[in-house]
PDB file of N, CA and C in Angstrom:
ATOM      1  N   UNK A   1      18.756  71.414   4.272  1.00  0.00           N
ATOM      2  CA  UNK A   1      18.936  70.038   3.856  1.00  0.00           C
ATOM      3  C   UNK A   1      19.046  69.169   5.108  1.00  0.00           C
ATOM      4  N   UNK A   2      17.786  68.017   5.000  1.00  0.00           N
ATOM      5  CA  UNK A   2      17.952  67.517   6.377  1.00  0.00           C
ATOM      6  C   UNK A   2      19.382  66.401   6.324  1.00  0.00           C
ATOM      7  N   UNK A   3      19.917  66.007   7.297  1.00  0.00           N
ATOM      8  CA  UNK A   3      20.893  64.725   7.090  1.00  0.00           C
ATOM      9  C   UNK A   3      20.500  63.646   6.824  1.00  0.00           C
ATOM     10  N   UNK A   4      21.382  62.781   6.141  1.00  0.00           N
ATOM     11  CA  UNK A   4      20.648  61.609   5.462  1.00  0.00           C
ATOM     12  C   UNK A   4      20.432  60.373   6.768  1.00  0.00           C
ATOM     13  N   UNK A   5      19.637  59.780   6.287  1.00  0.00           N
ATOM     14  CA  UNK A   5      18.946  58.939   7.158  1.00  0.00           C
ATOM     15  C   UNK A   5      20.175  57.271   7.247  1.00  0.00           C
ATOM     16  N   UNK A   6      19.664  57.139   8.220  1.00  0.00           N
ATOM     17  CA  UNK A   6      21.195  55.616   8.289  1.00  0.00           C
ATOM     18  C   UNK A   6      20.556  54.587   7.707  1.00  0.00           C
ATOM     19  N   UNK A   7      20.868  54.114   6.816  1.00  0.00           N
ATOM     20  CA  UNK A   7      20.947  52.356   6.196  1.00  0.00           C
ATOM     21  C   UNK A   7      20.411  51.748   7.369  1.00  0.00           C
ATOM     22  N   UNK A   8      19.907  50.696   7.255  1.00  0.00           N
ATOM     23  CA  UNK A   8      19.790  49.939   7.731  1.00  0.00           C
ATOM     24  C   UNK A   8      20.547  48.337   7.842  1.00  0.00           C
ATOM     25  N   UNK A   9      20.895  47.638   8.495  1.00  0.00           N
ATOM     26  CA  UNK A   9      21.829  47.028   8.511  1.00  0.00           C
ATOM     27  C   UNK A   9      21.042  45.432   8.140  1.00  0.00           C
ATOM     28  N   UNK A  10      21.793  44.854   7.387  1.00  0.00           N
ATOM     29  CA  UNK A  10      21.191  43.482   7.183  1.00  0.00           C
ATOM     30  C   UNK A  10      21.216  42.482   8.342  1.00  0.00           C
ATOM     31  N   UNK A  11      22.504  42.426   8.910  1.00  0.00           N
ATOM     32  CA  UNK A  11      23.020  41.280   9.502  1.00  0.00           C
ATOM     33  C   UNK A  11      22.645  41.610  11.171  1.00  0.00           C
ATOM     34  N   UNK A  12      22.045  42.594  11.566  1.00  0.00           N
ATOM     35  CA  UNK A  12      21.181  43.031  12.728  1.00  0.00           C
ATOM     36  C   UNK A  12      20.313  42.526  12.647  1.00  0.00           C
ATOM     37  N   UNK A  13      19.812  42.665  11.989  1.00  0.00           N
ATOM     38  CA  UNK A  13      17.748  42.242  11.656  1.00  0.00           C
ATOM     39  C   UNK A  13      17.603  40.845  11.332  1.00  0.00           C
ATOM     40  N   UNK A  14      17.141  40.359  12.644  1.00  0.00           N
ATOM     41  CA  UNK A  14      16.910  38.410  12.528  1.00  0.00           C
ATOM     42  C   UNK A  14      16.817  38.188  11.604  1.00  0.00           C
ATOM     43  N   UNK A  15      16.490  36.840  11.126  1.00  0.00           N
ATOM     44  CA  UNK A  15      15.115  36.395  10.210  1.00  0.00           C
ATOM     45  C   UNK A  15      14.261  35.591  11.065  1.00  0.00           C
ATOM     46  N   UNK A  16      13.134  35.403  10.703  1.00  0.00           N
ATOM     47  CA  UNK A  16      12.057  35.048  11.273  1.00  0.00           C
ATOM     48  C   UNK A  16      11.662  33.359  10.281  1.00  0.00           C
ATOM     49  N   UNK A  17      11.906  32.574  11.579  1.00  0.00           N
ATOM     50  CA  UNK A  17      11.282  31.470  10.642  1.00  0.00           C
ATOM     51  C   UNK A  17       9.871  31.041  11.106  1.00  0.00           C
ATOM     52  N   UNK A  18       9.686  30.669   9.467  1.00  0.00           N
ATOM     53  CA  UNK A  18       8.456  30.351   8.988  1.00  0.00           C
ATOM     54  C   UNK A  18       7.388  29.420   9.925  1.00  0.00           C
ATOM     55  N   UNK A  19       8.293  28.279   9.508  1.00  0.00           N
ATOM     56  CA  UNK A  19       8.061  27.321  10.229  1.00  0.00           C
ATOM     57  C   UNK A  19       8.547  26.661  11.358  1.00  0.00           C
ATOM     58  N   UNK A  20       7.308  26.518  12.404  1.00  0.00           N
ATOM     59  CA  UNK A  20       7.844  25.995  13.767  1.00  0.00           C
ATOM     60  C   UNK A  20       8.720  24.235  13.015  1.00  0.00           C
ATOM     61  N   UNK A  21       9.544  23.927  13.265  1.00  0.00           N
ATOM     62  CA  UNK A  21       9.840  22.382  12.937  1.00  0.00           C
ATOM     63  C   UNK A  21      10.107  21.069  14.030  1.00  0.00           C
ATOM     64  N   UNK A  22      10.994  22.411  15.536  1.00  0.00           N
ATOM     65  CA  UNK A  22      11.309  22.111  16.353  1.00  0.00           C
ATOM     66  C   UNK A  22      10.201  21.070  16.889  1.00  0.00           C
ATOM     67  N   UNK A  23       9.125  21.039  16.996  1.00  0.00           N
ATOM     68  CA  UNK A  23       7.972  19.647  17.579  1.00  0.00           C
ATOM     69  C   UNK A  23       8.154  18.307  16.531  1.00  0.00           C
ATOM     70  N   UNK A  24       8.902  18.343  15.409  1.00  0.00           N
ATOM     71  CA  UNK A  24       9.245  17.069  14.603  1.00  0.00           C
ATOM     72  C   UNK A  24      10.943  16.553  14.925  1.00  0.00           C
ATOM     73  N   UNK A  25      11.512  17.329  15.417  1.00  0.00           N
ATOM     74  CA  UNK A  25      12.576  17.048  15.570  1.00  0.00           C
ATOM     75  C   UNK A  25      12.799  15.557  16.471  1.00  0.00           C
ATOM     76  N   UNK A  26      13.266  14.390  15.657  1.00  0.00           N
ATOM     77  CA  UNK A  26      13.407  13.312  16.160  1.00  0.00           C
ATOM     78  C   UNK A  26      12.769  12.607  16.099  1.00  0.00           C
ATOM     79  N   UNK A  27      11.654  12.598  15.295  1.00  0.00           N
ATOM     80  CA  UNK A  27      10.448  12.125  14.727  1.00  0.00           C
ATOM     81  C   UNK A  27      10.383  11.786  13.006  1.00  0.00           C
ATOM     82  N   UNK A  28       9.494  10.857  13.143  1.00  0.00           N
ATOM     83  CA  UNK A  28       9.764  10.532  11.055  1.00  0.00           C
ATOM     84  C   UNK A  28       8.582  11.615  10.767  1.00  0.00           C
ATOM     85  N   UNK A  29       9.425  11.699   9.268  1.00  0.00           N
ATOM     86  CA  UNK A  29       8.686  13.034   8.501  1.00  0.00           C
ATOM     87  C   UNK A  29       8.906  12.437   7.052  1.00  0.00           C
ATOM     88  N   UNK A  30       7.821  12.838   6.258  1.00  0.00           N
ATOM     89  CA  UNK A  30       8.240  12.665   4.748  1.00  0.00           C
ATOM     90  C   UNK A  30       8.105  14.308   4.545  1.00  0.00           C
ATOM     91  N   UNK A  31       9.456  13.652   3.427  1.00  0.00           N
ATOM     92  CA  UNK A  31       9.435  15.334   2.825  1.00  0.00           C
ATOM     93  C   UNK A  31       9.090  15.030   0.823  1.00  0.00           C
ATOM     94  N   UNK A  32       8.347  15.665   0.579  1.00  0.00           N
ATOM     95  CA  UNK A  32       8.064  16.349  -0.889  1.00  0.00           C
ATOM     96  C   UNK A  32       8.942  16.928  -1.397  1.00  0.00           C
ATOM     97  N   UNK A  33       9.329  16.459  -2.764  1.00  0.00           N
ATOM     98  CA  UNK A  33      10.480  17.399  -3.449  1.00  0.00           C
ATOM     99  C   UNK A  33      10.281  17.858  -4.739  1.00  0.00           C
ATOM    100  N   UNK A  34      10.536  18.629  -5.007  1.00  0.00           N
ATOM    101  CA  UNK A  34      10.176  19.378  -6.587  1.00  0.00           C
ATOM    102  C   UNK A  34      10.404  18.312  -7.635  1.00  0.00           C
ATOM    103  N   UNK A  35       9.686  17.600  -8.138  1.00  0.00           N
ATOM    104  CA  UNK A  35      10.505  16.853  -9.743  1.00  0.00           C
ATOM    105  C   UNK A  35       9.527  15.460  -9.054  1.00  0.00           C
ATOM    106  N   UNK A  36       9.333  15.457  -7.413  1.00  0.00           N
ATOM    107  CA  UNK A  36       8.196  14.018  -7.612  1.00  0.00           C
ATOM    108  C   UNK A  36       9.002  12.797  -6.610  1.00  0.00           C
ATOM    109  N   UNK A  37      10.066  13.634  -6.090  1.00  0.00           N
ATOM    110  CA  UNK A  37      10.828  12.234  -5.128  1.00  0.00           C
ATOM    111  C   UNK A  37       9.913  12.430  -4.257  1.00  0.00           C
ATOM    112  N   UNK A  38      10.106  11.562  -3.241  1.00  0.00           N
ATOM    113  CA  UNK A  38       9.523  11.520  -2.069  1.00  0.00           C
ATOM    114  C   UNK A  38      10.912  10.735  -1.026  1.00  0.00           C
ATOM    115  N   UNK A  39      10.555  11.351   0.381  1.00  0.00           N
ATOM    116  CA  UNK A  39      11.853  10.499   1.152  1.00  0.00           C
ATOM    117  C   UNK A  39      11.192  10.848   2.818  1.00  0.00           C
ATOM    118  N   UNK A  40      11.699   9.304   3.128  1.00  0.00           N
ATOM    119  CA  UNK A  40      11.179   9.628   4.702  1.00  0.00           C
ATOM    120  C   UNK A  40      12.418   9.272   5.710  1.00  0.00           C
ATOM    121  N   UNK A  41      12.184  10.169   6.595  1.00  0.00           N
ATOM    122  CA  UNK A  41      13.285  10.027   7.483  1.00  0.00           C
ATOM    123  C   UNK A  41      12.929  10.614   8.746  1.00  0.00           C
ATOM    124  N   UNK A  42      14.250  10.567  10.006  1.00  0.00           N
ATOM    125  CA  UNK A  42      13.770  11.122  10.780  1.00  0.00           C
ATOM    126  C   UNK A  42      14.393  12.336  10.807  1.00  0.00           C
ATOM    127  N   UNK A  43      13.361  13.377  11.183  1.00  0.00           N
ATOM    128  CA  UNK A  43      14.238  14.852  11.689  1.00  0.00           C
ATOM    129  C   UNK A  43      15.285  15.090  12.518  1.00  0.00           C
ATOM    130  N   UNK A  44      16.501  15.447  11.979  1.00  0.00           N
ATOM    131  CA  UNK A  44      17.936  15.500  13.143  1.00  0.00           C
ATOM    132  C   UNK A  44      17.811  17.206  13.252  1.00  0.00           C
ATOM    133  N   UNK A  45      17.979  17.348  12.176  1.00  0.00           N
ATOM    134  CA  UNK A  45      18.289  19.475  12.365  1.00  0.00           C
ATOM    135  C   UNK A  45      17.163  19.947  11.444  1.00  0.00           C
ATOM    136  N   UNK A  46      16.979  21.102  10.990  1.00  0.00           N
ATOM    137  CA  UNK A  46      16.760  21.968  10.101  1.00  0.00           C
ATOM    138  C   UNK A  46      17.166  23.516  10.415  1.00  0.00           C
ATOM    139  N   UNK A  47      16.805  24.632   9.495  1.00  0.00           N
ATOM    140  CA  UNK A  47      17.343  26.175   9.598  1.00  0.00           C
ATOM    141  C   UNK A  47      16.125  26.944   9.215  1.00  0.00           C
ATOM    142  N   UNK A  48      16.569  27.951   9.372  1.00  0.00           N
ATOM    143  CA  UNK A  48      15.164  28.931   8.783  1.00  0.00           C
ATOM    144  C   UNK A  48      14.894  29.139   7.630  1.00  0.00           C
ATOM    145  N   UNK A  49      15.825  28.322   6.649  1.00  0.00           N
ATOM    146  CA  UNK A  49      15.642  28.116   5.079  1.00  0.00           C
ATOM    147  C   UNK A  49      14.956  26.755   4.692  1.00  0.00           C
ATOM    148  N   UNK A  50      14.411  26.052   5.769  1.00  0.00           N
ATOM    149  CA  UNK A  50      13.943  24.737   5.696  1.00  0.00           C
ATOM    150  C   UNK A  50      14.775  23.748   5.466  1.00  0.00           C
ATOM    151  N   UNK A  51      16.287  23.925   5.372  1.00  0.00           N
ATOM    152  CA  UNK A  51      17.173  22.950   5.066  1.00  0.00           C
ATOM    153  C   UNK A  51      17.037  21.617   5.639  1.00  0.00           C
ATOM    154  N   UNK A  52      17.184  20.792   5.240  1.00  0.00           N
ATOM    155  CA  UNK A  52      16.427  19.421   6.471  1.00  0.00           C
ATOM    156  C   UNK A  52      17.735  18.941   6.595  1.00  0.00           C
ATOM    157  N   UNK A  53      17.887  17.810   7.904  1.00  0.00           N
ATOM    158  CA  UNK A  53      18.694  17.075   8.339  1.00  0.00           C
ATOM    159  C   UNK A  53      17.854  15.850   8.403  1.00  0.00           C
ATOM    160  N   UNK A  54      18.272  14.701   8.000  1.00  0.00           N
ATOM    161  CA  UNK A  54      17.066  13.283   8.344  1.00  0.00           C
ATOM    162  C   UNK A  54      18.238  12.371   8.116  1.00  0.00           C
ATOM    163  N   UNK A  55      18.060  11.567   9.334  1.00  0.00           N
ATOM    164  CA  UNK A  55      18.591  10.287   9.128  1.00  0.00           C
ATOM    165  C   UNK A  55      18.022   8.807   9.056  1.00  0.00           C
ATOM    166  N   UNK A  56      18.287   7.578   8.799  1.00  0.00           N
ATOM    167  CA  UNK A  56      17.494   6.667   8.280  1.00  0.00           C
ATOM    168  C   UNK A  56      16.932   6.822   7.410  1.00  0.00           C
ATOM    169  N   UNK A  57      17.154   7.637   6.530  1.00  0.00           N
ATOM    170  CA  UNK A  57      16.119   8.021   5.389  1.00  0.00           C
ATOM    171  C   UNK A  57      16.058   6.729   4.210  1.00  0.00           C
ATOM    172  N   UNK A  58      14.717   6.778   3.813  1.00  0.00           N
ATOM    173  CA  UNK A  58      14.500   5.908   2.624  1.00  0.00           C
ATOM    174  C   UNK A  58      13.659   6.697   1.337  1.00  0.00           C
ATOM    175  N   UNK A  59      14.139   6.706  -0.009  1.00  0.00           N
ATOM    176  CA  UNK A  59      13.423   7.110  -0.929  1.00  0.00           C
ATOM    177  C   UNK A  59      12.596   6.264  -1.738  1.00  0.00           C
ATOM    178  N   UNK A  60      11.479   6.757  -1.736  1.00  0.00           N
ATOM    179  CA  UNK A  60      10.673   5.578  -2.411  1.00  0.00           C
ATOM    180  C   UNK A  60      10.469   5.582  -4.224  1.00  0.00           C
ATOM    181  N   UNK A  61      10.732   4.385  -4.354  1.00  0.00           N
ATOM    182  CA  UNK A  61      11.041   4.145  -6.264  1.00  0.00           C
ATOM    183  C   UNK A  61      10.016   4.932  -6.958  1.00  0.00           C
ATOM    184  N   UNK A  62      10.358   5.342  -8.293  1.00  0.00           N
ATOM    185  CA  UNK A  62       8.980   5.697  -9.011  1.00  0.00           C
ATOM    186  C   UNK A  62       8.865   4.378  -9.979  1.00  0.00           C
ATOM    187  N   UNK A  63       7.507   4.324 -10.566  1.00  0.00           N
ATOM    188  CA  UNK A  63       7.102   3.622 -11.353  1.00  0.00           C
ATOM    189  C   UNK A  63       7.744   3.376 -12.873  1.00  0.00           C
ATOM    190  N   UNK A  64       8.277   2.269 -13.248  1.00  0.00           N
ATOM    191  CA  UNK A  64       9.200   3.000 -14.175  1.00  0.00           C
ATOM    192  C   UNK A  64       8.222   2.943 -15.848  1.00  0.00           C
ATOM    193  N   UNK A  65       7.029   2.695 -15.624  1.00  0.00           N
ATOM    194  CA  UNK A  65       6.395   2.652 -16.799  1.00  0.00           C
ATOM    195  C   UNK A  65       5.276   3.891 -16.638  1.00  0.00           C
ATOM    196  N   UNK A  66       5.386   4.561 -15.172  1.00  0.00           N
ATOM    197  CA  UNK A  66       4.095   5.439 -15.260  1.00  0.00           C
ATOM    198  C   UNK A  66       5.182   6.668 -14.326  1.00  0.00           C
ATOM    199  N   UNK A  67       5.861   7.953 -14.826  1.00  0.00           N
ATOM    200  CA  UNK A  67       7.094   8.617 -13.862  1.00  0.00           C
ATOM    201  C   UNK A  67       6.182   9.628 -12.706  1.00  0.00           C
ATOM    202  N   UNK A  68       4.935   9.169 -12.368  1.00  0.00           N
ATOM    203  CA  UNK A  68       3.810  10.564 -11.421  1.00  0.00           C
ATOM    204  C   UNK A  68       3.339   9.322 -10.378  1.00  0.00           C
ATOM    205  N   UNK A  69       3.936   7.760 -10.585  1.00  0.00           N
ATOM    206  CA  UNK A  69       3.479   7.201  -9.503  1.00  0.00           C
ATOM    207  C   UNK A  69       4.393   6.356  -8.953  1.00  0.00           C
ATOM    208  N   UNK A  70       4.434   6.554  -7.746  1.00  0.00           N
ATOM    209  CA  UNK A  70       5.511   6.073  -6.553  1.00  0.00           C
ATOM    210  C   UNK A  70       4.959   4.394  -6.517  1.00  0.00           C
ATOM    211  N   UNK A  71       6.097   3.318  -5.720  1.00  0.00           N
ATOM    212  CA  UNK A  71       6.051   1.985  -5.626  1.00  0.00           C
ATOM    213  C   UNK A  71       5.897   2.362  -3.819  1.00  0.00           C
ATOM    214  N   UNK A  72       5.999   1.090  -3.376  1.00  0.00           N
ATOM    215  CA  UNK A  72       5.759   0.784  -2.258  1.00  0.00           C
ATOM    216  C   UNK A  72       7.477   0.147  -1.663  1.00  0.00           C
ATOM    217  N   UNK A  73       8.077   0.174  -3.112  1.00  0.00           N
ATOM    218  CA  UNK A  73       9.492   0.132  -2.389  1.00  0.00           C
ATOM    219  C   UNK A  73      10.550   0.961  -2.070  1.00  0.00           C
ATOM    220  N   UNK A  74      11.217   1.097  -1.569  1.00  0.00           N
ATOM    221  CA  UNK A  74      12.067   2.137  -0.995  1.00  0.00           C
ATOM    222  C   UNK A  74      13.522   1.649  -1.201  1.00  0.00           C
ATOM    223  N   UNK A  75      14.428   2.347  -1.307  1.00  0.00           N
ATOM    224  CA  UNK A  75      15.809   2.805  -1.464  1.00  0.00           C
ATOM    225  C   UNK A  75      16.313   3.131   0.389  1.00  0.00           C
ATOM    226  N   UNK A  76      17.652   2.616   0.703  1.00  0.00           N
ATOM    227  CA  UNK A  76      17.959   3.424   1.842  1.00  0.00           C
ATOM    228  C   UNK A  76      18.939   4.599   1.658  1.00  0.00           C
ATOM    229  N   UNK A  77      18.927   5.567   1.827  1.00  0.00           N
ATOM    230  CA  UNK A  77      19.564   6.695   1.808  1.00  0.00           C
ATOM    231  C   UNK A  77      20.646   7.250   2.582  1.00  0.00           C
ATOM    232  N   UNK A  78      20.457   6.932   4.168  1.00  0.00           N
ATOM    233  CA  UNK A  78      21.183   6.973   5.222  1.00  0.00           C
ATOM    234  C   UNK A  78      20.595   8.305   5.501  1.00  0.00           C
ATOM    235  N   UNK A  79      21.732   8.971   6.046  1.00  0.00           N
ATOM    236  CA  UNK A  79      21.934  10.644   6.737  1.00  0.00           C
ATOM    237  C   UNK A  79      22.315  11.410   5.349  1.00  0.00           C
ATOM    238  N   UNK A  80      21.063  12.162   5.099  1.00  0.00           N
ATOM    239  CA  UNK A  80      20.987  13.032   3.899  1.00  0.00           C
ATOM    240  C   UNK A  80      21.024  14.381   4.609  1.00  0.00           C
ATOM    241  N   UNK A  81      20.843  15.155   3.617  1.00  0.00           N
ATOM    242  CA  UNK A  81      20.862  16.937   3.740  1.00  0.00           C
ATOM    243  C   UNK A  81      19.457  17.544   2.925  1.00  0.00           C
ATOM    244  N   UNK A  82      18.747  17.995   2.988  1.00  0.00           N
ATOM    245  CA  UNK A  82      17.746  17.914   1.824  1.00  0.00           C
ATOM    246  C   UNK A  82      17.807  19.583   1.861  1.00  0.00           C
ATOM    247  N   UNK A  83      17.864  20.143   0.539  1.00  0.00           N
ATOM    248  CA  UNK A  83      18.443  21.394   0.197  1.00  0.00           C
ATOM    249  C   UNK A  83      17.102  22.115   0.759  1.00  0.00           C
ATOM    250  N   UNK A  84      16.296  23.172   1.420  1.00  0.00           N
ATOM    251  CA  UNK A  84      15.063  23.645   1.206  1.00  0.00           C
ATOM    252  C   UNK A  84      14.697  24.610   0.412  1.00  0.00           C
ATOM    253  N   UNK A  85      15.328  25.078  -0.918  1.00  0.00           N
ATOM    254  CA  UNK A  85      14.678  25.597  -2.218  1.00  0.00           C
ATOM    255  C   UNK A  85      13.537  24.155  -2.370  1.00  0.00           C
ATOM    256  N   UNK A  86      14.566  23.175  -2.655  1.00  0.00           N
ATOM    257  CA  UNK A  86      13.373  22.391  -3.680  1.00  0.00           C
ATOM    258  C   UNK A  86      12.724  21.267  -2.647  1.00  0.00           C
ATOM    259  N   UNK A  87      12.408  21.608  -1.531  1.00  0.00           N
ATOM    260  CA  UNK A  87      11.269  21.483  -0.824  1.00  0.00           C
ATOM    261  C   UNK A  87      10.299  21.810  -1.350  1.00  0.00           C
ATOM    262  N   UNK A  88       8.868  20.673  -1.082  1.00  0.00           N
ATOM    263  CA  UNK A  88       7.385  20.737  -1.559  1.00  0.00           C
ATOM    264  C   UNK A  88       6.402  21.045  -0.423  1.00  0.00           C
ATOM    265  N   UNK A  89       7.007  20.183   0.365  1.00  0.00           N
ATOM    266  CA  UNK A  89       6.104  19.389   1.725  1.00  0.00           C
ATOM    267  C   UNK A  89       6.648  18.706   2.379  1.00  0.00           C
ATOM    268  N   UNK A  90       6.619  19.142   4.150  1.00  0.00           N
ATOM    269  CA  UNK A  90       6.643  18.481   4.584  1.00  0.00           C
ATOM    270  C   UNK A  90       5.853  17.710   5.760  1.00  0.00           C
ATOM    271  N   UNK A  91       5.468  16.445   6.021  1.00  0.00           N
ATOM    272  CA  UNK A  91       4.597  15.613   6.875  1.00  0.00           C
ATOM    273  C   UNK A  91       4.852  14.946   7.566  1.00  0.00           C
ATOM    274  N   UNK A  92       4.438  14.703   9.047  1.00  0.00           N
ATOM    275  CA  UNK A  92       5.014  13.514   9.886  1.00  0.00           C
ATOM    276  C   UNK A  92       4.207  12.833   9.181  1.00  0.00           C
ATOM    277  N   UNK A  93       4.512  11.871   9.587  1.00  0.00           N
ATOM    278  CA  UNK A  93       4.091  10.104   9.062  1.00  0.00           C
ATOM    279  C   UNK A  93       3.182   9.735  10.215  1.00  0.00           C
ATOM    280  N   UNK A  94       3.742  10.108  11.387  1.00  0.00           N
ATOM    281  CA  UNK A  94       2.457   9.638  12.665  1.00  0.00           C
ATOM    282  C   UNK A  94       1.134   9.675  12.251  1.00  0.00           C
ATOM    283  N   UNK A  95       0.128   9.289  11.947  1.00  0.00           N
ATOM    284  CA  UNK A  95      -1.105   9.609  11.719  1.00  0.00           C
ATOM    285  C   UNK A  95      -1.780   9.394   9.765  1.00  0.00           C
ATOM    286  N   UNK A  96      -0.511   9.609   9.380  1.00  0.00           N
ATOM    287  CA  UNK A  96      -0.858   9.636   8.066  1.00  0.00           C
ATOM    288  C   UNK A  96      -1.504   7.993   7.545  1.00  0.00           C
ATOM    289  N   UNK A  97      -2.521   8.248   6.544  1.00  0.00           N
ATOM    290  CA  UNK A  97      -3.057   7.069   6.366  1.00  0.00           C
ATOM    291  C   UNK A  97      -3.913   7.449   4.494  1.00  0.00           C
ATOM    292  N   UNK A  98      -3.745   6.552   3.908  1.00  0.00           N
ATOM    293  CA  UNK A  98      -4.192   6.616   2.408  1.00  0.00           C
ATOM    294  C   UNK A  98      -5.299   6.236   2.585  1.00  0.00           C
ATOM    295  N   UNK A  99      -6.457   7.096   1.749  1.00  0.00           N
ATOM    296  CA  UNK A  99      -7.974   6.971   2.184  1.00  0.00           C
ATOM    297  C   UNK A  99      -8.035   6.541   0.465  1.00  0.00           C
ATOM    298  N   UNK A 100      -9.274   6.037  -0.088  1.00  0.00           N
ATOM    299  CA  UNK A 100      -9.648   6.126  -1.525  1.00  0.00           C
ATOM    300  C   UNK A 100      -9.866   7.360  -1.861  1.00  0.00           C
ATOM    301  N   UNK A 101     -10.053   7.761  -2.999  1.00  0.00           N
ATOM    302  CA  UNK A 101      -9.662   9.124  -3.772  1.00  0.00           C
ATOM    303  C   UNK A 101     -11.575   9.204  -3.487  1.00  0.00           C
ATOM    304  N   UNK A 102     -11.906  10.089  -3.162  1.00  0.00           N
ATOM    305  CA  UNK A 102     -13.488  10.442  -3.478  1.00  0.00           C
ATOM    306  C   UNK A 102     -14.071  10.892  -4.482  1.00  0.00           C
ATOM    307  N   UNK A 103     -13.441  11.170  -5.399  1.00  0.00           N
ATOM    308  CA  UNK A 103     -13.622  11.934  -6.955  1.00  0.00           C
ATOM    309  C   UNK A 103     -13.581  10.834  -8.113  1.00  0.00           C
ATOM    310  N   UNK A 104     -12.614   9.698  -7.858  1.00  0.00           N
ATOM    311  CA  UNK A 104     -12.645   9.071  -8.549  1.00  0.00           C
ATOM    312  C   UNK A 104     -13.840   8.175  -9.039  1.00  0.00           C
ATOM    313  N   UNK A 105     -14.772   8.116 -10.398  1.00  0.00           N
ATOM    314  CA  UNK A 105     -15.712   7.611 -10.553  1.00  0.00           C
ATOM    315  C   UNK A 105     -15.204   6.040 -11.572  1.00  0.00           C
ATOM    316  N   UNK A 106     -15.944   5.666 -10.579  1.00  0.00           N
ATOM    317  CA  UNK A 106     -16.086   3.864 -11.404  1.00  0.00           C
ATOM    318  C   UNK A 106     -16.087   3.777 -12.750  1.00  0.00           C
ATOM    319  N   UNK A 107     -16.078   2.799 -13.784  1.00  0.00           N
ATOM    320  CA  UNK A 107     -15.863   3.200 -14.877  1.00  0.00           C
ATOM    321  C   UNK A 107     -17.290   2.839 -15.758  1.00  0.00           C
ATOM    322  N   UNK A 108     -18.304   2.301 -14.887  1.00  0.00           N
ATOM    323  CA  UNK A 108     -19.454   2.015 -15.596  1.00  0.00           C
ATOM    324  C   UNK A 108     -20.388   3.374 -15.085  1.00  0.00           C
ATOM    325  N   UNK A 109     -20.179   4.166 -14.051  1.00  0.00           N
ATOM    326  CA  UNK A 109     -20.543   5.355 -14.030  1.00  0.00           C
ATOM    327  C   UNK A 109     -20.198   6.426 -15.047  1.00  0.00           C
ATOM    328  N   UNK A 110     -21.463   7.425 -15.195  1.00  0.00           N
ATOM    329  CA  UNK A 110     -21.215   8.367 -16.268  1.00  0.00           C
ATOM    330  C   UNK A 110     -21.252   9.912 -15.284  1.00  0.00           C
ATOM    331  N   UNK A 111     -21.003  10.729 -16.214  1.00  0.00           N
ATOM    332  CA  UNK A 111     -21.281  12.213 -15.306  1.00  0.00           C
ATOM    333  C   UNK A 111     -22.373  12.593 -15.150  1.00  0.00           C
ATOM    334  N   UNK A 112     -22.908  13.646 -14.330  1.00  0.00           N
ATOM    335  CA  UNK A 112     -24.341  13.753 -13.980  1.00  0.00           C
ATOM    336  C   UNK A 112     -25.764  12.964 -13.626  1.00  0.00           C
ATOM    337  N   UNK A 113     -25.013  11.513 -13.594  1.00  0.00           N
ATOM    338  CA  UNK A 113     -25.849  10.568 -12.944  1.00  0.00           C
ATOM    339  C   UNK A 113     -26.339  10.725 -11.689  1.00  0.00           C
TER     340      UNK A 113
END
């Protein structure tokens, strides 16, 4: 009977994060959240669970007659915590820019035209 083999230990064995974040740190980021918020802020901390740190943060309103489309106005939030389970996405804002949808067809257009 050979001897039994040793466990392995949890709290030895790093974890490995996912995501580099450290190059946003101190920088504005929007983050995506499960259910359709949206919030921008700047990066103070995060962890290897994606937990965010953002301060200045602003959340932007939803539509209150249509709940899948965001306003152009914002809420201030201050210095939030943003849990990273219900993280979606996250994006710097540097660069970001709203293009027209390319799929979307005019309404006097038909299909297969």
């Amino acid at each position: 009977v050979s001897p039994p083999r040793p466990v392995p230990r949890m709290a030895s064995q790093k974890k490995a994060i996912v995501l580099d974040m450290s190059k946003y740190v101190d920088k504005s980021v929007r983050v995506k959240f499960m259910g359709g918020r949206e919030v921008v802020g700047v990066l103070k901390g995060y962890d290897a669970l994606l937990n965010l740190v953002l301060d200045e943060a602003h959340e932007y309103l939803k539509d209150p007659t249509d709940a899948y489309r965001l306003l152009d106005e914002t809420r201030p939030m201050g210095l939030m915590v943003c849990r990273g389970t219900s993280i979606m996405l996250v994006c710097p804002t540097d660069g970001l820019e709203e293009i027209a949808n390319p799929f979307l067809q005019e309404e006097g257009e038909e299909e297969g035209q």
